[in-house]
Protein backbone atom coordinates (compact mmCIF):
# COMPACT_ATOMS: atom_id res chain seq x y z
CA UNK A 1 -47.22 -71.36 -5.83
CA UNK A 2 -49.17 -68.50 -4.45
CA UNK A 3 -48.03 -65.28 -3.80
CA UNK A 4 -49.47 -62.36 -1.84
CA UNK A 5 -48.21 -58.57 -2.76
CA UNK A 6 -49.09 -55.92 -0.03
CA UNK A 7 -51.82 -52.79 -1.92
CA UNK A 8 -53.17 -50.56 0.17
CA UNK A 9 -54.38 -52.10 3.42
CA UNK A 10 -54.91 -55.52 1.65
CA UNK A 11 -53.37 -57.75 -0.23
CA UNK A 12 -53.03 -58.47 -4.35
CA UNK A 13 -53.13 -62.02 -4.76
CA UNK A 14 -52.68 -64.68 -7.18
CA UNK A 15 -51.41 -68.42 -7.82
CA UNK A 16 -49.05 -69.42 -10.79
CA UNK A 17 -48.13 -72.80 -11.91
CA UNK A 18 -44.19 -72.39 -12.12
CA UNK A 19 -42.06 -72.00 -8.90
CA UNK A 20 -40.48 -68.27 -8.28
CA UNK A 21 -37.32 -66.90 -6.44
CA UNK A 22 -38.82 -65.23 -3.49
CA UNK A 23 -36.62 -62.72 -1.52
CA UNK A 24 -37.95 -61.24 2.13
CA UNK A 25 -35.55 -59.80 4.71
CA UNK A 26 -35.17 -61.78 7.60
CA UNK A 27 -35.45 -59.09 9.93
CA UNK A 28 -39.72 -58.81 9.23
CA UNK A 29 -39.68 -62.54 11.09
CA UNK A 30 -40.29 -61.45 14.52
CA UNK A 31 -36.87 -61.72 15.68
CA UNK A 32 -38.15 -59.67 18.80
CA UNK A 33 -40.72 -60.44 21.07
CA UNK A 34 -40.22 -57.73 23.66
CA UNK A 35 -43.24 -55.03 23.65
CA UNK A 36 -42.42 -51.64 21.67
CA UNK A 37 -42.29 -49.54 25.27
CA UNK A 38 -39.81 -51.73 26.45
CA UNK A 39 -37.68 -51.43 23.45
CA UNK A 40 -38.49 -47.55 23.40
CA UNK A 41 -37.10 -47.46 27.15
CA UNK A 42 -34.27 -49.64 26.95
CA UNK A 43 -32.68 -47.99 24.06
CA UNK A 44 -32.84 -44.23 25.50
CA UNK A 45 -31.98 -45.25 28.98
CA UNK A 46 -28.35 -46.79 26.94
CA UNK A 47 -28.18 -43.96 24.07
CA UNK A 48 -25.10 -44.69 21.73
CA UNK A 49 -22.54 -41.66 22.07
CA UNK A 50 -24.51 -39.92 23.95
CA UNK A 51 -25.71 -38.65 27.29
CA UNK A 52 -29.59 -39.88 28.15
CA UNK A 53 -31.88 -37.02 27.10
CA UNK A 54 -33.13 -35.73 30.44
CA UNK A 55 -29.74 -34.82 30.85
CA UNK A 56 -29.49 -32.82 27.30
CA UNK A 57 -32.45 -30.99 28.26
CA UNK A 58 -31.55 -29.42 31.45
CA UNK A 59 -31.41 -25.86 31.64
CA UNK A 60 -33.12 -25.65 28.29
CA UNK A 61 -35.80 -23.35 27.50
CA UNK A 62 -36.60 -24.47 24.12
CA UNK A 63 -36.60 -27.60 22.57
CA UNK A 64 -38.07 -28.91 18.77
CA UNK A 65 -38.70 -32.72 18.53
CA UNK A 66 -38.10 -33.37 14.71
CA UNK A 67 -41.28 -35.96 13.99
CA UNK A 68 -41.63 -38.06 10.27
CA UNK A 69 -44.44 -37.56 8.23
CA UNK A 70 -47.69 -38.96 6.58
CA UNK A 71 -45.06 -40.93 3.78
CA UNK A 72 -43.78 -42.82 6.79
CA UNK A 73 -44.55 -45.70 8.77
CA UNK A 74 -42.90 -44.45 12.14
CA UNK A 75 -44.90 -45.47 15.40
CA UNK A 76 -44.67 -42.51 16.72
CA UNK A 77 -47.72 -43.16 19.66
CA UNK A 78 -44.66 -45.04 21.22
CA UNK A 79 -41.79 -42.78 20.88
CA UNK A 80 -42.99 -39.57 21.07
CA UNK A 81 -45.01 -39.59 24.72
CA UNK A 82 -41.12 -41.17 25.87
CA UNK A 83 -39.41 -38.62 24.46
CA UNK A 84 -41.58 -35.90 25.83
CA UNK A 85 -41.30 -37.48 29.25
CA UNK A 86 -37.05 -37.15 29.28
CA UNK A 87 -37.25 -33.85 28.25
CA UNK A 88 -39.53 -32.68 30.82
CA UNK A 89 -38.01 -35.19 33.77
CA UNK A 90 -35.51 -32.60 35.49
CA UNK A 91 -37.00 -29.08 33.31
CA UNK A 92 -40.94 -29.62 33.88
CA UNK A 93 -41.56 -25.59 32.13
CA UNK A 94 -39.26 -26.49 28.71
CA UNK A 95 -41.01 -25.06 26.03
CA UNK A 96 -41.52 -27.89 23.23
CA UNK A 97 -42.22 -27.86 19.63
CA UNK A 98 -42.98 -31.28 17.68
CA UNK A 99 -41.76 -30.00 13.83
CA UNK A 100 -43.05 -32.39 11.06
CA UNK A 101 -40.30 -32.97 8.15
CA UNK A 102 -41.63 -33.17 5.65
CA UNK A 103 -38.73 -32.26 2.87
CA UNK A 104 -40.94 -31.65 -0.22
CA UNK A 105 -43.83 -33.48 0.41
CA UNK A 106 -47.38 -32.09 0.74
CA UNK A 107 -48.56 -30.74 4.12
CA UNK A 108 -49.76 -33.32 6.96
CA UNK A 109 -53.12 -33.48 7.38
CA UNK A 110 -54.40 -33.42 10.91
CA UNK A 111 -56.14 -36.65 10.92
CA UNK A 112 -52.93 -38.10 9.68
CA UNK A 113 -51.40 -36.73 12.43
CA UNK A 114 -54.41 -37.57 15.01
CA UNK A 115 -53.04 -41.09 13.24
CA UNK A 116 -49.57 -40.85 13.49
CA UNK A 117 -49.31 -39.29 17.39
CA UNK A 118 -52.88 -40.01 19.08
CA UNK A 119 -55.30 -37.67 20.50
CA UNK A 120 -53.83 -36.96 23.91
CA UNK A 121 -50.54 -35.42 22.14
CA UNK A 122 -52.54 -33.82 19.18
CA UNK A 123 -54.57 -31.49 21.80
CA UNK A 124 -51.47 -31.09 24.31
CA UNK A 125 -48.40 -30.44 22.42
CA UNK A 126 -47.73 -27.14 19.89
CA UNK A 127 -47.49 -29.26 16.19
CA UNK A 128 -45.98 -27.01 13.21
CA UNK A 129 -46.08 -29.24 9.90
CA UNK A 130 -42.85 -27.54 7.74
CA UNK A 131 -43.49 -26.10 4.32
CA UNK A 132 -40.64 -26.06 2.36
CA UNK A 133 -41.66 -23.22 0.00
CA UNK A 134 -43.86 -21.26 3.11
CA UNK A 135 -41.37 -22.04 6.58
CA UNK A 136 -38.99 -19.45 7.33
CA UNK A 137 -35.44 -20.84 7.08
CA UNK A 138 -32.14 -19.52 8.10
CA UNK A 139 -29.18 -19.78 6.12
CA UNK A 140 -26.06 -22.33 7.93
CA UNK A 141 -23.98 -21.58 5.09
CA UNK A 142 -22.55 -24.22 2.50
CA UNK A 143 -22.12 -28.01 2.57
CA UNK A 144 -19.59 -30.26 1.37
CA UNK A 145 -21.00 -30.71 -2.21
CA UNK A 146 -21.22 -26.28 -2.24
CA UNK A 147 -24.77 -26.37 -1.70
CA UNK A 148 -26.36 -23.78 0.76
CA UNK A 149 -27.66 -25.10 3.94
CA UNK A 150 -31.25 -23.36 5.06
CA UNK A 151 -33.01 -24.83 8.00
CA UNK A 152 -36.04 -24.31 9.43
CA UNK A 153 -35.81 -21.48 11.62
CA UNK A 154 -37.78 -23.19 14.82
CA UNK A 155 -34.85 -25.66 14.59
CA UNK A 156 -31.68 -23.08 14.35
CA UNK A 157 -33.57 -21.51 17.24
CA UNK A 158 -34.16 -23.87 19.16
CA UNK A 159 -31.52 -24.86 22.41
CA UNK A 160 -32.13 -28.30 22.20
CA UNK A 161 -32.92 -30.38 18.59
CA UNK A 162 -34.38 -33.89 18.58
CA UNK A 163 -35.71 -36.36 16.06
CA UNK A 164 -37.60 -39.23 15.89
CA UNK A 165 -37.11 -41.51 12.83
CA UNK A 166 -36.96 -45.29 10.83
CA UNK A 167 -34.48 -47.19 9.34
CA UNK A 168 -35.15 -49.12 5.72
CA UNK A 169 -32.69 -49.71 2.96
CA UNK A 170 -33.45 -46.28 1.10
CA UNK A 171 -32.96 -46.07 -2.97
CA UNK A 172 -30.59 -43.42 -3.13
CA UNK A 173 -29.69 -41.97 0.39
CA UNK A 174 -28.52 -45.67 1.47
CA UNK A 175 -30.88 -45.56 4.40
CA UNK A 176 -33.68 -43.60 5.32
CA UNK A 177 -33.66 -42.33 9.27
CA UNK A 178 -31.42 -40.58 11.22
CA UNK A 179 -30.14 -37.80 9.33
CA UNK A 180 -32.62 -37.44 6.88
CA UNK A 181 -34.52 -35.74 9.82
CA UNK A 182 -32.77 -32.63 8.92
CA UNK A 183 -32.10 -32.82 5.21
CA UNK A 184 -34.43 -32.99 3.78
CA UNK A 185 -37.05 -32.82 6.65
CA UNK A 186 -36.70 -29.61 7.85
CA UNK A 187 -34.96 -27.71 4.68
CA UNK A 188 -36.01 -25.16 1.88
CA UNK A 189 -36.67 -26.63 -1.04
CA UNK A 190 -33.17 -24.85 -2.09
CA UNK A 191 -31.59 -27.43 -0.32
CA UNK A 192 -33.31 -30.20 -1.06
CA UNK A 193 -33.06 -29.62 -4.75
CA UNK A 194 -29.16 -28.83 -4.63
CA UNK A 195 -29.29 -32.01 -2.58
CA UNK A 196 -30.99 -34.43 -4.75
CA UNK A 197 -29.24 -32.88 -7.97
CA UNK A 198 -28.32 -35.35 -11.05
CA UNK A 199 -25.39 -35.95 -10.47
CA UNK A 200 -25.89 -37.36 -7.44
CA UNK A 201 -28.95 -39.19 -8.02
CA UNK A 202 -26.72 -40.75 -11.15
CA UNK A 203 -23.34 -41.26 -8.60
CA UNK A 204 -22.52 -44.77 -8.56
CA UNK A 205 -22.57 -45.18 -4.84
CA UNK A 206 -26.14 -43.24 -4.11
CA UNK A 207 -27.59 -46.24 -3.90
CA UNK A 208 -29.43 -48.65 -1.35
CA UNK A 209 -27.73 -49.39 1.38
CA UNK A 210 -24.55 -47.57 0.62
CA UNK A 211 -23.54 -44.71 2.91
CA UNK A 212 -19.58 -44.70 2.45
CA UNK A 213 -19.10 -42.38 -0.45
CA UNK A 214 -22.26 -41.37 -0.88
CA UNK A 215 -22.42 -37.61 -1.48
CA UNK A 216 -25.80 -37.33 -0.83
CA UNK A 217 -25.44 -38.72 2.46
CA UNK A 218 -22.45 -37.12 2.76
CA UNK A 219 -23.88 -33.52 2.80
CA UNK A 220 -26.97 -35.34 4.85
CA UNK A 221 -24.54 -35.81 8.02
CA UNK A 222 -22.92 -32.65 7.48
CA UNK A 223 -26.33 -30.96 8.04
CA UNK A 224 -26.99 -32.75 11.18
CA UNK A 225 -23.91 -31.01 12.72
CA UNK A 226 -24.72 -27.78 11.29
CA UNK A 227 -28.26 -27.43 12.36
CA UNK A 228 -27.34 -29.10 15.81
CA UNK A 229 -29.42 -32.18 15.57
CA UNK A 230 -28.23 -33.72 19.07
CA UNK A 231 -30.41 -36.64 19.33
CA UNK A 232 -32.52 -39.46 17.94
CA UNK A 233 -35.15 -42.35 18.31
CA UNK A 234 -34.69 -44.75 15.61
CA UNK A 235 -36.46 -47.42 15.52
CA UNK A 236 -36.79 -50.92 12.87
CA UNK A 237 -39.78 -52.38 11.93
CA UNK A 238 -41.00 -55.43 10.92
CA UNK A 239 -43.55 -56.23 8.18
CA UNK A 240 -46.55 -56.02 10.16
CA UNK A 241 -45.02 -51.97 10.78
CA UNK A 242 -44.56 -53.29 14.50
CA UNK A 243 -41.17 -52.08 16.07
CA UNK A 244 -38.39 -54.70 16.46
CA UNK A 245 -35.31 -52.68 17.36
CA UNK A 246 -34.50 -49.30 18.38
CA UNK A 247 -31.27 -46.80 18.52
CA UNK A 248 -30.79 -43.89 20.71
CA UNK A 249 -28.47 -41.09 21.27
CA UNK A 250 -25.78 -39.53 18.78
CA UNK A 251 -27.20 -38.65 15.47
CA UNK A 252 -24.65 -39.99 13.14
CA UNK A 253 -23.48 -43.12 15.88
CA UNK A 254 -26.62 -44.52 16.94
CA UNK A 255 -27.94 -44.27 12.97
CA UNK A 256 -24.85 -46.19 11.34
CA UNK A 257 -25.45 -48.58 14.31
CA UNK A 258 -29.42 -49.17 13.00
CA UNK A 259 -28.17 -49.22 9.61
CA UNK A 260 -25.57 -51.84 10.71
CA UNK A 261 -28.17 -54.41 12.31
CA UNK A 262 -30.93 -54.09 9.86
CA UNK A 263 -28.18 -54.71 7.19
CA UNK A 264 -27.43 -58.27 8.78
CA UNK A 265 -31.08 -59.05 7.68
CA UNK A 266 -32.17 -57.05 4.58
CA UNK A 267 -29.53 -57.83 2.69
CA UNK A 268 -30.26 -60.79 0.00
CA UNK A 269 -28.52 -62.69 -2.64
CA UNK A 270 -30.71 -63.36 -5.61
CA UNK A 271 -29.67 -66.62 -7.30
CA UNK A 272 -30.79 -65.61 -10.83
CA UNK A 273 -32.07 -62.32 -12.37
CA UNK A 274 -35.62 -62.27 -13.18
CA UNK A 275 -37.26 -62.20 -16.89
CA UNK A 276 -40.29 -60.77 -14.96
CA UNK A 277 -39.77 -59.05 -11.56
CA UNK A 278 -43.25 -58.59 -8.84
CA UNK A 279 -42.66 -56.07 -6.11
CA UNK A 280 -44.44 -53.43 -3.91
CA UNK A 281 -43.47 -50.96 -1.67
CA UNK A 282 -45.07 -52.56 1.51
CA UNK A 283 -48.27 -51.63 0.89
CA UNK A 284 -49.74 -48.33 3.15
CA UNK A 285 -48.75 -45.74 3.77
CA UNK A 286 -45.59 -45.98 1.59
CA UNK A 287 -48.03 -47.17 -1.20
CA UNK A 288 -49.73 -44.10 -0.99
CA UNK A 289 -48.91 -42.49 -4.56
CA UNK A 290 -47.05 -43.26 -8.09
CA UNK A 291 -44.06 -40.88 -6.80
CA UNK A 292 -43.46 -43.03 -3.62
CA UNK A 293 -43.51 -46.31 -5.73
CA UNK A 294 -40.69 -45.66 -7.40
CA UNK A 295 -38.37 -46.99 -4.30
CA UNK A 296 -39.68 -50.36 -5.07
CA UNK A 297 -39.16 -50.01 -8.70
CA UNK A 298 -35.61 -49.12 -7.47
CA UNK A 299 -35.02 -52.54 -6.04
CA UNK A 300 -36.82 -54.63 -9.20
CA UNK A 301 -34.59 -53.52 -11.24
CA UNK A 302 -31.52 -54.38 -9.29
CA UNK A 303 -33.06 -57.81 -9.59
CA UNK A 304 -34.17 -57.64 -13.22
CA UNK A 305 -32.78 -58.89 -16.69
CA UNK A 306 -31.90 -56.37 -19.54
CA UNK A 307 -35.42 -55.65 -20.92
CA UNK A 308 -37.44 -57.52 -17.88
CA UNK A 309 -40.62 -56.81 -16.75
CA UNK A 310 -41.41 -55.13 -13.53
CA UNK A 311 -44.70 -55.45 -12.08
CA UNK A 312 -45.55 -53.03 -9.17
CA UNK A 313 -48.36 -53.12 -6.83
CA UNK A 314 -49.54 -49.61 -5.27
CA UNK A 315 -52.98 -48.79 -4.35
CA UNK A 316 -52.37 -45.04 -4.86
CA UNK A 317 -54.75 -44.08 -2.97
CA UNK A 318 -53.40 -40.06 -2.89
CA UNK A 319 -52.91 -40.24 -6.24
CA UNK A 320 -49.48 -39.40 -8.77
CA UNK A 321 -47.65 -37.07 -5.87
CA UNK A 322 -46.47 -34.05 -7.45
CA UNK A 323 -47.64 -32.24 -10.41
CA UNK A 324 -43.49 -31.85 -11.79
CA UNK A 325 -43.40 -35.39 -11.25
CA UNK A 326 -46.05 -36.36 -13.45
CA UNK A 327 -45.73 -34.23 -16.27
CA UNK A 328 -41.97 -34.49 -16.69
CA UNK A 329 -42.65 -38.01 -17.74
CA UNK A 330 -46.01 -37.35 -20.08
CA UNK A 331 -44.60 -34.36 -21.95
CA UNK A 332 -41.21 -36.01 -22.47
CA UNK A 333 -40.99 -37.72 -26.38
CA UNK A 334 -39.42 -41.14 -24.11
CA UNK A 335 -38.03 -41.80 -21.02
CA UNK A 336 -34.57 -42.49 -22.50
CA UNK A 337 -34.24 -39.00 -23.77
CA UNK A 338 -35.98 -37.54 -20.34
CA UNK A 339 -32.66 -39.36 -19.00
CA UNK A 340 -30.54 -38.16 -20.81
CA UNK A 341 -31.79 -34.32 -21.16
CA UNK A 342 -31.94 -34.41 -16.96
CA UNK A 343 -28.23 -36.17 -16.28
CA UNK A 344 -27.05 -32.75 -18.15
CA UNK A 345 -28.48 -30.61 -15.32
CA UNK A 346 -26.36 -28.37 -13.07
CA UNK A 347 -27.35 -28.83 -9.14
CA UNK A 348 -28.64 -24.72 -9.84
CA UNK A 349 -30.47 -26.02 -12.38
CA UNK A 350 -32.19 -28.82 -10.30
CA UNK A 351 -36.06 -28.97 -10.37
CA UNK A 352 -39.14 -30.34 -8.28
CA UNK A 353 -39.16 -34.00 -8.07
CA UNK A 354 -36.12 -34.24 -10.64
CA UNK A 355 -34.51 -37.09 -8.81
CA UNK A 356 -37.92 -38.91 -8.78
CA UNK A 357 -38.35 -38.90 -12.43
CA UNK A 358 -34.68 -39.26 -12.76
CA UNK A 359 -34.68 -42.81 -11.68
CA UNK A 360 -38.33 -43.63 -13.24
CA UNK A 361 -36.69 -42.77 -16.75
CA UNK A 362 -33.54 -44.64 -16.28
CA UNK A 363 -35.88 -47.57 -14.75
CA UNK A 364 -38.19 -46.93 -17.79
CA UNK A 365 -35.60 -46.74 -20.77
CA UNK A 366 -34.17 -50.40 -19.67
CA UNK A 367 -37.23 -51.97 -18.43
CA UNK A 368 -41.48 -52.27 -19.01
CA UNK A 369 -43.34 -50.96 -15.55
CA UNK A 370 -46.91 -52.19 -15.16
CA UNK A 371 -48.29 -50.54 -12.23
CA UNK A 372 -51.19 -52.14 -10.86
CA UNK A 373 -53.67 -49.63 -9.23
CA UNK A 374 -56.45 -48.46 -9.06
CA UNK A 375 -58.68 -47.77 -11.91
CA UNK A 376 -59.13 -43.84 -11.86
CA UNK A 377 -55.08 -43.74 -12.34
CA UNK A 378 -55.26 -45.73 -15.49
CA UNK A 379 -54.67 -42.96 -18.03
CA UNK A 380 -52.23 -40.89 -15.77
CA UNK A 381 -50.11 -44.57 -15.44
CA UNK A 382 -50.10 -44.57 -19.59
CA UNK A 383 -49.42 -41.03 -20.05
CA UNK A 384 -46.48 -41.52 -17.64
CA UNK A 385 -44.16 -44.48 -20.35
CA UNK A 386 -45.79 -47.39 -17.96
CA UNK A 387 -48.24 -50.11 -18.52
CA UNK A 388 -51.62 -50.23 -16.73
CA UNK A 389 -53.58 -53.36 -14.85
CA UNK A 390 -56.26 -53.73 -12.83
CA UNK A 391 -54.86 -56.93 -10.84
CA UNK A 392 -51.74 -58.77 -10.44
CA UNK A 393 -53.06 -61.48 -12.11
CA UNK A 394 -54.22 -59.68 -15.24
CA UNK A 395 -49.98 -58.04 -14.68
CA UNK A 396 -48.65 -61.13 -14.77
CA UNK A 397 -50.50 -62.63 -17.74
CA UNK A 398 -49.22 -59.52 -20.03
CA UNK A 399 -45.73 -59.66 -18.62
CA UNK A 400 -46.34 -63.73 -19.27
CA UNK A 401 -47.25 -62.68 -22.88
CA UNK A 402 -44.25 -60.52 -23.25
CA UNK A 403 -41.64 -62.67 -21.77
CA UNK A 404 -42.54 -66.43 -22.71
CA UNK A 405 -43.84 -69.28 -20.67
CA UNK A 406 -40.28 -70.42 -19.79
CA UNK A 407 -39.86 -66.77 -18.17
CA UNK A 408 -37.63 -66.39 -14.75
CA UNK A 409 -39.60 -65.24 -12.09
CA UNK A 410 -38.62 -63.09 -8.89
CA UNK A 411 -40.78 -61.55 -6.01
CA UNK A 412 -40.02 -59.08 -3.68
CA UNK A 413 -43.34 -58.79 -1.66
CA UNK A 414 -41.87 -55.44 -0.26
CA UNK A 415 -39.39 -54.13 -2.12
CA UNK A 416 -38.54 -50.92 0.17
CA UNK A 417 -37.13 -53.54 3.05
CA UNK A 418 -34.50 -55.51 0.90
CA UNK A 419 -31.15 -55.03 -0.21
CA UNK A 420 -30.53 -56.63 -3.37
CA UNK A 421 -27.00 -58.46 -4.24
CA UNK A 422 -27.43 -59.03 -7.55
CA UNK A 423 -26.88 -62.70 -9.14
CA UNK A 424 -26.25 -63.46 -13.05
């Protein structure tokens, strides 16, 4: 059979002689053949708890539109110009601020912007890009889990807060979108770190596509209220990053109700675990580092054997993604005891990118990684505990080596869009 593996832009591609469990979400099969304004426009003119933004934005004088980042595959060029049109429909002279969350991530870079928003809305609107170490924030006070709550302080400001946003399984929030436009978007790195702490990261129930009992998305909602978050654009995508669905209106209601639909069609029962396991995280943008990768390695290993292989491919073409990330797994002596030193942490105690390399070492300490990327990241990919290849076929013949000829087999072309019920 042949299978293709999103990297980069293109494809990794290869043919093998035995048949493999495939498992795509149904939901990247053009259910929807309505054009992405149309969607855009029916879903704000019939928000979900809420009243239709032109009517939030009267008598407003400020307003901050909440937009995703460089990590995400949001269209905003179709949500953004419909979003700026409500606002301004009955209150023309509202001032506006687009504020790009981007949690801990690195700065956006203009042309990703440019990208992201198109050049009519680039030299038009005022765009801040938050720093989480640089922003001034303003302290809400202290969330369920005791953590402190500090916002951005063009948010707390601001008389009227609105976000765009996506919704996709997510590896230990449940679901990305909604929310997640707040915290960790727009926070200090305080809060994201008391946030993401161990012992939520290790909690049972932060995990994809749970949101009941979650206490990370537990003090994720309670943000929203906090910082006043009173709307949002939320859309679902397909494969091809085109829109297929969109939800409007109340933060928290229109959100569960995108988590609900895409949940009828990501979800997946795997027959049989896989001896070797071939995933990606849906090629660019999400396939933009090692650190972002780590989602899809999330979902292998749902779908993996004790001691299975998981092959990843990620063109990397920004490199590892955080300097804490990286060198937390080359300077530990394995990634078993770089588990077990970090589940001991406090939430004060959290650091940069803890989670991340959190859930690499627990990946790492039951399963072999082989990243396939590109060649400059070869030695970086060793010193981090995982296994380096060129090509998904030269991958699959060491896994092959490893695991026998009579080896189970699973894909997951993009393993950020499924939710995996496991099998045996």
């Amino acid at each position: 059979m042949k299978i293709e593996i999103p990297y980069g832009m293109t494809k990794q591609m290869m043919e093998i002689g035995e048949e493999a469990e495939v498992l795509t979400a149904s939901v990247f099969q053009n259910i929807n053949n309505k054009n992405p304004e149309e969607l855009v426009r029916q879903a704000m003119n019939e928000p979900i708890g809420s009243r239709p933004l032109y009517e939030l934005a009267r008598g407003k004088k400020t307003a901050v539109v909440i937009i995703s980042d460089h990590t995400r595959p949001v269209p905003s060029k179709y949500l953004i110009p419909f979003m700026l049109e409500e606002l301004r429909r009955d209150n023309p002279d509202i001032a506006i601020t687009l504020l790009v969350a981007t949690g801990c991530h690195r700065g956006t870079k203009r042309e990703e912007l440019e990208a992201k928003l198109g050049k009519s809305v680039m030299e038009k609107e005022n765009i801040i890009v938050h720093d989480c170490i640089q922003s001034p924030c303003i302290h809400l006070g202290k969330l369920p889990s005791g953590a402190d709550l500090e916002v951005n302080s063009l948010v707390v400001q601001a008389e009227l807060v609105i976000a765009e946003g996506f919704v996709e399984p997510h590896f230990f929030a449940g679901f990305s979108g909604g929310r997640k436009s707040i915290l960790p978007g727009v926070c200090s790195r305080k809060t994201v770190l008391g946030n993401h702490c161990a012992a939520f990261i290790r909690h049972p129930l932060a995990r994809m596509g749970i949101l009941e009992g979650n206490p990370i998305n537990r003090d994720m909602e309670a943000a929203v209220s906090m910082a006043g978050l009173a709307y949002i654009v939320n859309v679902i995508l397909d494969e091809e990053k085109q829109i297929q669905a969109v939800f409007a209106g109340d933060p928290i209601l229109a959100h569960h109700a995108g988590c609900r639909y895409l949940e009828r069609y990501c979800r997946v029962t795997l027959q049989q675990k896989g001896d070797i396991v071939i995933t990606s995280n849906g090629g660019d943008p999400l396939d933009q580092n090692v650190y972002q990768t780590v989602k899809c390695m999330a979902t292998a290993e749902l779908a993996s054997r004790p001691a299975g292989v998981i092959i990843v491919c990620a063109r990397c073409q920004d490199g590892i993604g955080g300097e804490a990330f990286f060198y937390a797994l080359k300077e530990c002596s394995s990634a078993r005891q770089l588990l077990e030193d970090t589940n001991k942490l406090s939430m004060e105690e959290t650091k940069p990118d803890q989670w991340q390399y959190q859930i690499l070492a627990r990946i790492l300490s039951r399963h072999t990684v082989i990243l396939v990327t590109e060649p400059e990241w070869e030695e970086a990919v060793r010193a981090m505990k995982m296994e380096y290849a060129s090509s998904l076929k030269a991958a699959y013949e060491m896994a092959k080596r490893r695991k026998g000829d009579a080896a189970k087999v699973v894909v997951i072309p993009d393993g950020v869009s499924v939710i995996v019920a496991a099998g045996d």
